[in-house]
C-alpha atoms as a PDB file:
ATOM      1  CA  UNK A   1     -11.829  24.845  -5.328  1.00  0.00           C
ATOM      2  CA  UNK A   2     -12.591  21.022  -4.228  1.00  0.00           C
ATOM      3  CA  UNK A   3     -14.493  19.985  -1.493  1.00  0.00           C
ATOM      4  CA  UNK A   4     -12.131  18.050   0.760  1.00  0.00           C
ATOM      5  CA  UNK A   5     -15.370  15.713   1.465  1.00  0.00           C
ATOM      6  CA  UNK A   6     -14.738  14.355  -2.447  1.00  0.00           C
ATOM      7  CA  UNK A   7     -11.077  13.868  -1.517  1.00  0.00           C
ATOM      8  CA  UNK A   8     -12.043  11.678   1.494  1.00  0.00           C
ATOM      9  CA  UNK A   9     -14.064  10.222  -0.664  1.00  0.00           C
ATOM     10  CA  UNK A  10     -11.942   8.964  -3.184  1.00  0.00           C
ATOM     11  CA  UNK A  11      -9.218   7.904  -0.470  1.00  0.00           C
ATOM     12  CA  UNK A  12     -11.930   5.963   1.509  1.00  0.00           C
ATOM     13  CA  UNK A  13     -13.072   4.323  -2.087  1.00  0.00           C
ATOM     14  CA  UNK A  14      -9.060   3.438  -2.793  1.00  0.00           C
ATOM     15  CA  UNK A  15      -8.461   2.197   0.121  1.00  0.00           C
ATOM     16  CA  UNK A  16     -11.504  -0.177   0.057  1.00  0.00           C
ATOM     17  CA  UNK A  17     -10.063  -1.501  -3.466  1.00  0.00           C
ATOM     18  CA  UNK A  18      -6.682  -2.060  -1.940  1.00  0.00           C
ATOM     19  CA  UNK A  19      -7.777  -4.100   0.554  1.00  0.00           C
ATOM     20  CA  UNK A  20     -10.140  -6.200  -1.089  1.00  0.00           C
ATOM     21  CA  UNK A  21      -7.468  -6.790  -3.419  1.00  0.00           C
ATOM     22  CA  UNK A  22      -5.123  -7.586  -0.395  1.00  0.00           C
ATOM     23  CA  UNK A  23      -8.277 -10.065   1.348  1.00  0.00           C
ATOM     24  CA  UNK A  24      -8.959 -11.582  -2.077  1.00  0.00           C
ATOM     25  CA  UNK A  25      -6.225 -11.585  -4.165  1.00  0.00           C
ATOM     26  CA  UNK A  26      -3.565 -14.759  -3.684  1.00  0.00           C
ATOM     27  CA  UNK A  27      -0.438 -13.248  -5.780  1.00  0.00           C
ATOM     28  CA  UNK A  28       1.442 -11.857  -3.538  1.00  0.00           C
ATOM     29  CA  UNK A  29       2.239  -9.229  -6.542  1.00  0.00           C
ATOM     30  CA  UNK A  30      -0.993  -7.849  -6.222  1.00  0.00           C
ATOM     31  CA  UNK A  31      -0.981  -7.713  -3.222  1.00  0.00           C
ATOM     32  CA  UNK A  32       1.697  -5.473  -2.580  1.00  0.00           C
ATOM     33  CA  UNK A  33       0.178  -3.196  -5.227  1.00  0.00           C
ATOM     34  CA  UNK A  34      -3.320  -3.385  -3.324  1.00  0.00           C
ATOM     35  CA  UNK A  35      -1.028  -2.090   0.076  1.00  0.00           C
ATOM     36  CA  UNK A  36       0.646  -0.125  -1.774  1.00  0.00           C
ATOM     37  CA  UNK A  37      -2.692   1.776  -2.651  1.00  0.00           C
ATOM     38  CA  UNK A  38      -4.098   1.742   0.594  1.00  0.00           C
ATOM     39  CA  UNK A  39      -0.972   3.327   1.571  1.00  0.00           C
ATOM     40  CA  UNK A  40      -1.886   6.182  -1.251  1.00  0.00           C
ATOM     41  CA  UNK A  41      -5.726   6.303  -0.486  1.00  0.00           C
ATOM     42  CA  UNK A  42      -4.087   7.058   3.389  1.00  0.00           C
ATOM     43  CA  UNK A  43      -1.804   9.838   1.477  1.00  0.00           C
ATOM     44  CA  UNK A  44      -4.670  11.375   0.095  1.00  0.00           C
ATOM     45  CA  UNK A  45      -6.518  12.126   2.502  1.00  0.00           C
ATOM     46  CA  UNK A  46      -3.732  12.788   5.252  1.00  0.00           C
ATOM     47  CA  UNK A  47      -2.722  16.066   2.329  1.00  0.00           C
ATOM     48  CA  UNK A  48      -6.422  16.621   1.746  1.00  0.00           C
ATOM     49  CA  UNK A  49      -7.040  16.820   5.931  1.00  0.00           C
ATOM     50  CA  UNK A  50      -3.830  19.380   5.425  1.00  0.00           C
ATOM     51  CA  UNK A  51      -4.278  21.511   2.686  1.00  0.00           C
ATOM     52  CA  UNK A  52      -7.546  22.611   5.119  1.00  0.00           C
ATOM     53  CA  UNK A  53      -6.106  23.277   7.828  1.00  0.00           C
ATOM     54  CA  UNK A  54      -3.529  24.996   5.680  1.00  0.00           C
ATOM     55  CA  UNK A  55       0.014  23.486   7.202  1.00  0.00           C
ATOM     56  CA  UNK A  56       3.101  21.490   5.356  1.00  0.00           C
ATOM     57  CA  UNK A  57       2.769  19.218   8.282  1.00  0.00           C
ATOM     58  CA  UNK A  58       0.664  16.371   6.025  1.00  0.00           C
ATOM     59  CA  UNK A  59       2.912  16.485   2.876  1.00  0.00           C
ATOM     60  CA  UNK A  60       5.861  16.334   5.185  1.00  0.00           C
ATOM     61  CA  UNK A  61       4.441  13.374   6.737  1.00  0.00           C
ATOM     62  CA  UNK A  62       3.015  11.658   3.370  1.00  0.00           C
ATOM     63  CA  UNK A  63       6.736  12.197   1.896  1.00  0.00           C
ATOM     64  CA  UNK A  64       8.257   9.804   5.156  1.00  0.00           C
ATOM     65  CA  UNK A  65       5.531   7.347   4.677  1.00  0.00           C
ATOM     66  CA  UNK A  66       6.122   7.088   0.313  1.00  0.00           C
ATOM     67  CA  UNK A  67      10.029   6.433   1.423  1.00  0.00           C
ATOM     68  CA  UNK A  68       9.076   3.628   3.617  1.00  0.00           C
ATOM     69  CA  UNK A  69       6.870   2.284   1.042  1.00  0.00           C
ATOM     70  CA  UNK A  70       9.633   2.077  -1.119  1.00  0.00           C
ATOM     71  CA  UNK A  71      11.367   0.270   1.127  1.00  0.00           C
ATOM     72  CA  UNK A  72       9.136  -1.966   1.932  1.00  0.00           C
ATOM     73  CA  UNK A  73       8.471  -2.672  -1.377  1.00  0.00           C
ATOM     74  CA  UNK A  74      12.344  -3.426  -2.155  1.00  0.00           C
ATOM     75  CA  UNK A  75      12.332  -5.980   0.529  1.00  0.00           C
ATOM     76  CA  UNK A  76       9.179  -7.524   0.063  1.00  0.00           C
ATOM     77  CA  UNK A  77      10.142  -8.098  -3.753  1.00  0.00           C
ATOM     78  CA  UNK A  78      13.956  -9.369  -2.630  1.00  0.00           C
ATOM     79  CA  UNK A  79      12.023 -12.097  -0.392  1.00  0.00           C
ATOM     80  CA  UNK A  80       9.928 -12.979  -3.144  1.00  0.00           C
ATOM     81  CA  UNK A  81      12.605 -13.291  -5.995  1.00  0.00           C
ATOM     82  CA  UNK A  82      14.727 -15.479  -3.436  1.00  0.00           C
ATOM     83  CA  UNK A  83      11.391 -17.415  -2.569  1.00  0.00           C
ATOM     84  CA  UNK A  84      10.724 -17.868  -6.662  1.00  0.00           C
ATOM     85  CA  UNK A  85      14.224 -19.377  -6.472  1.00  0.00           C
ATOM     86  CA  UNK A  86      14.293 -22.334  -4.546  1.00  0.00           C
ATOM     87  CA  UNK A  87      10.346 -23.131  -4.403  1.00  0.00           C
ATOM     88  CA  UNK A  88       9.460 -22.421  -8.232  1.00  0.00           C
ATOM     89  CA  UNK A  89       6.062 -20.973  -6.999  1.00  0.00           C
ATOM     90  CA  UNK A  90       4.815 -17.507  -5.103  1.00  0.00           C
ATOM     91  CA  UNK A  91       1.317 -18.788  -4.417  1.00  0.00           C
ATOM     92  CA  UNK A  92       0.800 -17.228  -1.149  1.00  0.00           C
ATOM     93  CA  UNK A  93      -1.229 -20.544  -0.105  1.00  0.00           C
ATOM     94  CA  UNK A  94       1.979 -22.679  -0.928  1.00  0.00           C
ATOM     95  CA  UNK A  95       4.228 -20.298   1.262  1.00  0.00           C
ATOM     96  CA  UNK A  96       3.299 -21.707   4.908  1.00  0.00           C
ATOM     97  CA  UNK A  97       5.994 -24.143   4.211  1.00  0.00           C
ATOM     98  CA  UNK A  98       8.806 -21.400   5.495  1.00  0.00           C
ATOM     99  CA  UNK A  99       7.783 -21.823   9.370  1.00  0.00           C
ATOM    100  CA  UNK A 100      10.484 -22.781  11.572  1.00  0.00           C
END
């Protein structure tokens, strides 16, 4: 049996890569794959918290927030396809032009 304390500890090291990659990173590609690992890094360790305490509650939980993720992933990538359409670029620096 595993320690939960290594499972925190990989979700706490995951989610520090995700958002370094989010605070560094300027693709907005990579970014939504660093959020989308923070988002897994918070998985981990809300089904590592559960498995203790021995309830479904986590994993029912972790399930709602992986479908919203996948939403939020199919819209973010719409936005940027239509953005790669009419601006030819998806630097994230070059995308303050859509205000107002």
């Amino acid at each position: 049996m595993v320690p939960v304390d290594y499972y925190v500890g990989l979700s706490a090291v995951l989610f520090t890569i995700g958002a370094l990659g989010v605070l560094i990173r300027r693709n907005p590609l990579i970014i939504f794959m660093s959020v989308e690992l923070m988002l897994n890094a918070a998985n981990l360790a809300v089904v590592a918290f559960g498995s203790v305490y021995k309830t479904f509650s986590g994993q029912i939980f972790v399930f709602f927030v992986i479908a919203v993720a996948a939403a939020e992933v199919a819209v973010g990538l719409a936005l940027l396809v239509e953005i790669f359409k009419s601006k030819k670029n998806i630097n994230v620096d070059d995308l303050n032009s859509l205000k107002g």
